[in-house]
C-alpha atoms as a PDB file:
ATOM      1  CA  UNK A   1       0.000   0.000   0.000  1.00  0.00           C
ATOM      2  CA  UNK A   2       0.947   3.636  -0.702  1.00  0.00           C
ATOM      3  CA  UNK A   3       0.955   6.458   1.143  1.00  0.00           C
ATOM      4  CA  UNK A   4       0.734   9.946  -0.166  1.00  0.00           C
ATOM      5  CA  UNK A   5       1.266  12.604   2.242  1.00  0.00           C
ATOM      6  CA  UNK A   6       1.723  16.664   2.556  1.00  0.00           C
ATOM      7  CA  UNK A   7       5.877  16.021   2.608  1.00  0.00           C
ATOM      8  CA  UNK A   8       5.544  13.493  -0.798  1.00  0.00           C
ATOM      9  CA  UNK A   9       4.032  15.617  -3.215  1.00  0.00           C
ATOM     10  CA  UNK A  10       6.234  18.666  -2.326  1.00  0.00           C
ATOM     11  CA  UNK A  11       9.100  16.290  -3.233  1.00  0.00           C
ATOM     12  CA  UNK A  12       7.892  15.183  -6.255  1.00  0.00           C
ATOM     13  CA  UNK A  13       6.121  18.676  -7.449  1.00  0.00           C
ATOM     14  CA  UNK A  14       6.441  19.195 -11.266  1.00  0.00           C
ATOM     15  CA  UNK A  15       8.740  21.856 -12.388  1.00  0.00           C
ATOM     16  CA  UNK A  16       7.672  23.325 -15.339  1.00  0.00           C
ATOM     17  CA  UNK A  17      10.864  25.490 -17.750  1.00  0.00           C
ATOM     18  CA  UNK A  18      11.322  27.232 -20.992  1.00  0.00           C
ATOM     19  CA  UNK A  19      13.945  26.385 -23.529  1.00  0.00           C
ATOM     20  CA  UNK A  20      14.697  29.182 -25.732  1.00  0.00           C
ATOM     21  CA  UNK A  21      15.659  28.967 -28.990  1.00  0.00           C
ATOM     22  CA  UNK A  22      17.196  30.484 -32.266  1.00  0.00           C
ATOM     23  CA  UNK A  23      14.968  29.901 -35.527  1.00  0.00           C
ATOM     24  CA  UNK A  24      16.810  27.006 -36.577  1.00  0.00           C
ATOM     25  CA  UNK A  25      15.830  25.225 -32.973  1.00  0.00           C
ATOM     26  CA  UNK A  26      19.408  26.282 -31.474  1.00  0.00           C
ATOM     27  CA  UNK A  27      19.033  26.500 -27.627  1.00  0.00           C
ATOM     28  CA  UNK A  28      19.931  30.013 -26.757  1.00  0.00           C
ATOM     29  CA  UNK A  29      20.555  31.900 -23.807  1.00  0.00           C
ATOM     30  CA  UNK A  30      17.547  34.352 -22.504  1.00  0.00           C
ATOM     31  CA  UNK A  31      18.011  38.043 -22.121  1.00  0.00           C
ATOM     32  CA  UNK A  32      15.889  37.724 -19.101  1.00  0.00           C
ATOM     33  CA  UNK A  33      16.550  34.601 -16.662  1.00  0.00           C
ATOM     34  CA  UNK A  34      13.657  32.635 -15.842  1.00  0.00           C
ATOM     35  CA  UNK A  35      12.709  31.144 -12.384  1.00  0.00           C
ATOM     36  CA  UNK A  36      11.726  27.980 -12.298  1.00  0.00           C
ATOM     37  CA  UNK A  37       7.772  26.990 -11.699  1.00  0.00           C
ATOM     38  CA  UNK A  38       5.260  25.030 -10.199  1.00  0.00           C
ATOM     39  CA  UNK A  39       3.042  25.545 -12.294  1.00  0.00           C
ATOM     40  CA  UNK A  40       1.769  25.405 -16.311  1.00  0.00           C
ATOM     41  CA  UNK A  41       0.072  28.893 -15.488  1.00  0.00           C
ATOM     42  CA  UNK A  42       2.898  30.218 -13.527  1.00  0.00           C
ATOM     43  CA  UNK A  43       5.287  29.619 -16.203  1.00  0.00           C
ATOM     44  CA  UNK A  44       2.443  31.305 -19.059  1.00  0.00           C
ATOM     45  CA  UNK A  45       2.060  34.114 -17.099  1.00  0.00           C
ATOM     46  CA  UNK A  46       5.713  34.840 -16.831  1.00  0.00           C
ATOM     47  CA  UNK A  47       6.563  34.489 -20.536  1.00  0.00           C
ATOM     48  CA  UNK A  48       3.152  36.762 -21.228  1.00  0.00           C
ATOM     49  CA  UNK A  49       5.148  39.158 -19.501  1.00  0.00           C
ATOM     50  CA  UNK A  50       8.619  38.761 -20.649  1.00  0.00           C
ATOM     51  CA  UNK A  51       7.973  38.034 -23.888  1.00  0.00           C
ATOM     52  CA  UNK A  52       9.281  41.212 -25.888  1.00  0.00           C
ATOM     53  CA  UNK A  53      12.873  41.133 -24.152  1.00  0.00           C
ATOM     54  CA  UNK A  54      13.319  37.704 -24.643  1.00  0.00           C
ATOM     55  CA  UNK A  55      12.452  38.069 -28.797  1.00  0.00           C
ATOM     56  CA  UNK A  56      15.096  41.446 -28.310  1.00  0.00           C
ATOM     57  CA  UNK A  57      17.537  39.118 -26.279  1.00  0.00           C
ATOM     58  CA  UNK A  58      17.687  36.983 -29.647  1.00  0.00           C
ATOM     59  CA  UNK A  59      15.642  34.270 -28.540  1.00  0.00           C
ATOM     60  CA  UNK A  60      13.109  33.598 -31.439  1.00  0.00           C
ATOM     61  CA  UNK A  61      11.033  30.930 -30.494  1.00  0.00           C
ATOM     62  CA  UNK A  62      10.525  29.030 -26.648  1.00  0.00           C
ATOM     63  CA  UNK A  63       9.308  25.547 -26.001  1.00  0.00           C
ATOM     64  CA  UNK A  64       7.770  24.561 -22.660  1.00  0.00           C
ATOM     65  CA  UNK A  65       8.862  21.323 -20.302  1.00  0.00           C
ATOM     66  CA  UNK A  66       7.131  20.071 -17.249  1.00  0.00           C
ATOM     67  CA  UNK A  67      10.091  18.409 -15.694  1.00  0.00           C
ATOM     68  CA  UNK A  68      11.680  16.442 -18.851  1.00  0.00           C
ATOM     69  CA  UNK A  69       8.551  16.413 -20.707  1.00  0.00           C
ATOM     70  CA  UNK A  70       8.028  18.704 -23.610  1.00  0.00           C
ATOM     71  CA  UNK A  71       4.598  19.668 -23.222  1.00  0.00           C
ATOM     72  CA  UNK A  72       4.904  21.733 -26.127  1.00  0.00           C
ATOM     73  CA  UNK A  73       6.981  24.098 -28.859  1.00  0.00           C
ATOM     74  CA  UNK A  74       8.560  25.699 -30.825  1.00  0.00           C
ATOM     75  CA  UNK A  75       6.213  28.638 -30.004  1.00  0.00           C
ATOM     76  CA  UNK A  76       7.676  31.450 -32.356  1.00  0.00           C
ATOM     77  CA  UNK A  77       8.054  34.784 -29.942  1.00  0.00           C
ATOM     78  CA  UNK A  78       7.689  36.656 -33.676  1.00  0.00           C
ATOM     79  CA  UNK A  79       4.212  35.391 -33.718  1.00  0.00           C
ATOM     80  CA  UNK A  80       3.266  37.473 -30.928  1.00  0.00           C
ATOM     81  CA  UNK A  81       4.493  40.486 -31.956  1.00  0.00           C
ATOM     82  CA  UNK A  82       3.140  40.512 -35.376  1.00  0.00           C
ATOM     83  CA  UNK A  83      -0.095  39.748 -33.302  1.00  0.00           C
END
């Protein structure tokens, strides 16, 4: 039998990253360093927000992980601004 408790699920929270990238898919480093989060929103909400330096940094496109997991991407940041 399992048992889940308060002190489990903190250690084995998701942590959800960007990857930035170049055009060609080229991991790139962000003008603006991310934190990491705990959550799909969290992580949304921040690149909402960070968006424009990021696509001035150099960083063209972004593609989201929740721990290892791509959950999605390439997202072009070029997309947004011709939005």
């Amino acid at each position: 039998m399992l048992f889940v408790t308060d002190q489990t699920r903190e250690a084995h929270m998701a942590t959800w990253t960007w990857r930035f990238e170049k055009a060609d898919g080229a991991e790139t480093q962000p003008a603006v360093e991310p934190e990491e989060f705990t959550t799909q929103g969290d992580a949304e909400s921040w690149l909402g927000e960070y968006w424009k330096p990021l696509l001035a940094g150099g960083a063209e496109q972004v593609r989201l992980f929740e721990d290892a997991t791509e959950i999605y991407g390439p997202m072009s940041l070029k997309a947004a601004e011709e939005a």
